[in-house]
Structure formats: C-alpha cells, structure tokens
Protein backbone atom coordinates (compact mmCIF):
# COMPACT_ATOMS: atom_id res chain seq x y z
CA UNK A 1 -9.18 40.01 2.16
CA UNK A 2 -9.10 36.10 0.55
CA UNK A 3 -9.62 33.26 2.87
CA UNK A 4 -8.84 30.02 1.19
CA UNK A 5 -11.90 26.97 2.01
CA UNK A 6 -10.64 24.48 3.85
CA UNK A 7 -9.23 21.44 2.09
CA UNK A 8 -11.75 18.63 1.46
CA UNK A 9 -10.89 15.29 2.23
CA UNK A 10 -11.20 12.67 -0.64
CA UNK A 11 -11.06 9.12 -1.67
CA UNK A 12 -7.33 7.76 -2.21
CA UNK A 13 -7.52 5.34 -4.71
CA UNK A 14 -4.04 3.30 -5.25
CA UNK A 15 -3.07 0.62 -7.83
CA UNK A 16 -1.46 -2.38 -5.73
CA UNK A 17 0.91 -5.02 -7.13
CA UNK A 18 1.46 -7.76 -5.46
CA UNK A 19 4.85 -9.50 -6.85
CA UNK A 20 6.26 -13.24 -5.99
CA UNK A 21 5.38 -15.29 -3.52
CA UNK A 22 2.82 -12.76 -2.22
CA UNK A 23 1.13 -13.07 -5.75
CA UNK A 24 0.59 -16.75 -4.86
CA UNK A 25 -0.92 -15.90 -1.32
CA UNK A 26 -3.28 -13.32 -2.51
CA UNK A 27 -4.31 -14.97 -5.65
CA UNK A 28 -4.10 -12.49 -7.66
CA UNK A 29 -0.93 -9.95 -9.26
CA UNK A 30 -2.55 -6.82 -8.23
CA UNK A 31 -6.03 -4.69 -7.54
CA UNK A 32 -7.41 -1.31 -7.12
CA UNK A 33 -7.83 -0.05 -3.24
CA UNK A 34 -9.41 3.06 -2.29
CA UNK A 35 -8.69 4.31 1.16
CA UNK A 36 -11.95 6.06 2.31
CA UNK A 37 -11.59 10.43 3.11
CA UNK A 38 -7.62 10.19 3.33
CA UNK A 39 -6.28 13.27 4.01
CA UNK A 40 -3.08 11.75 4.53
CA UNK A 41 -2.06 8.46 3.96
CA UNK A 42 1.20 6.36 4.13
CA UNK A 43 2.29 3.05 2.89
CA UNK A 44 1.64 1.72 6.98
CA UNK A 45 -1.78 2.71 6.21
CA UNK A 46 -2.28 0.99 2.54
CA UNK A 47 -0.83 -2.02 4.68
CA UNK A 48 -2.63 -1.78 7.99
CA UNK A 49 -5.86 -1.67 5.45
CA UNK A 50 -4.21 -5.07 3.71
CA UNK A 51 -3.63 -6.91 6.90
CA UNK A 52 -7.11 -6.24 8.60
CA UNK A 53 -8.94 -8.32 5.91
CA UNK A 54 -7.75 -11.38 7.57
CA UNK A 55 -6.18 -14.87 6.11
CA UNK A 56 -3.50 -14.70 3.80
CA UNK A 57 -2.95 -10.79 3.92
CA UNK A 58 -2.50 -10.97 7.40
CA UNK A 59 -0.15 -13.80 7.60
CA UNK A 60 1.63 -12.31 4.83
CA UNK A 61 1.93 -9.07 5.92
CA UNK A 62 2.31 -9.17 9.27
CA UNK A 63 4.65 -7.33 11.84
CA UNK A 64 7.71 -9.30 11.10
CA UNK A 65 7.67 -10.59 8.12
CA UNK A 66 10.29 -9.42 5.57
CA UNK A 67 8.05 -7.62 2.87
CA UNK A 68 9.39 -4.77 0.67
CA UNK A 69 7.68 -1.79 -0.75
CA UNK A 70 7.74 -0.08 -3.83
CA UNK A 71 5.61 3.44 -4.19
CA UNK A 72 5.92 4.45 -8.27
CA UNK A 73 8.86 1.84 -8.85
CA UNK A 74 10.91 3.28 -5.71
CA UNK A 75 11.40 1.36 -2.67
CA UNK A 76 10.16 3.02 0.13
CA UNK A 77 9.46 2.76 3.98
CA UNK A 78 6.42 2.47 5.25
CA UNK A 79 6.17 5.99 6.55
CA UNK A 80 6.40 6.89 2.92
CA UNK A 81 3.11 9.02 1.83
CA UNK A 82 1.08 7.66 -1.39
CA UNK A 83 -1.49 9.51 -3.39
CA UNK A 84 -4.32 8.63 -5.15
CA UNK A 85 -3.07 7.26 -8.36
CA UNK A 86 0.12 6.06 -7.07
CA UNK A 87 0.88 2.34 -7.93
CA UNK A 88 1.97 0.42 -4.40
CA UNK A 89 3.94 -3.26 -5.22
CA UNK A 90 4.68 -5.24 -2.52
CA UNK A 91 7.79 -7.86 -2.89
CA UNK A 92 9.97 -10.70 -0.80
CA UNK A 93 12.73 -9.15 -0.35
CA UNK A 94 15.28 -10.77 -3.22
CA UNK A 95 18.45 -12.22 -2.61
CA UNK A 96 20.82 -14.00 -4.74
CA UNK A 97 24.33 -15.32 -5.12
C-alpha cells in the first residue's frame, strides 16, 4: 500500500502592481510580497497583509474604499485564490463618459 506525505506548506511569493492613484500613495508601481507558509491564500489575504503595514496602505485599502483587483490580468474578488507567481494589480475603479 502507498501513502502519499502530507503536503508541505511553502512561501507564496506574488508580484503586486499597484496602478493609478494607488501608485502615487504607495510610491512605487509595484513589488514582490511573499506571504509566509501559505497553504492557501486569497486576494483578502494579499490585502489584509497590505493594509496591516499602516499609513498609506491602510488608508488606501481600507474596508470601503472602492479598489479593484486583478489576479493574472483578470479581475477578481477578493475571495479569489493566488499562487505563488501570480501577478496581483490593484486599480481605482475607472469610469468614463
């Protein structure tokens, strides 16, 4: 008989793009962020992680605020799951006329 080892939990490393007036806030277009022994992990998470370093991510990001997603160039909700190597961008949502 096989028994299959149970699965080991690693590092999620994500690419994160920050796009429009978020850009401006954060100072930056985008980073690397590695979400320590993620079994699981959803876009809440990636922005839960965002919003507990204080300032302008947590202003920005906060409960409220209208702030799109975008996991691999589709928008997504925030119960969406990300793996490592997927590339996160967070947008104002976009209107026009």
């Amino acid at each position: 008989m096989t028994t299959l080892a149970p699965a080991v939990a690693a590092d999620i490393t994500l690419h994160l793009v920050y796009l429009a007036r978020l850009r401006e806030a954060f100072g930056c277009a985008g980073e690397s962020l590695t979400l320590p022994m993620a079994t699981t992990a959803t876009v809440a998470d990636v922005t839960a992680a965002l919003v507990a370093r204080g300032g302008a991510y947590a202003n920005e990001l906060a409960a409220g605020r209208r702030v799109r997603v975008a996991v691999n160039h589709e928008v997504v909700t925030a119960a969406h799951r990300v793996l490592s190597g997927d590339e996160v961008a967070f947008f104002p949502p976009v209107t026009g006329g």
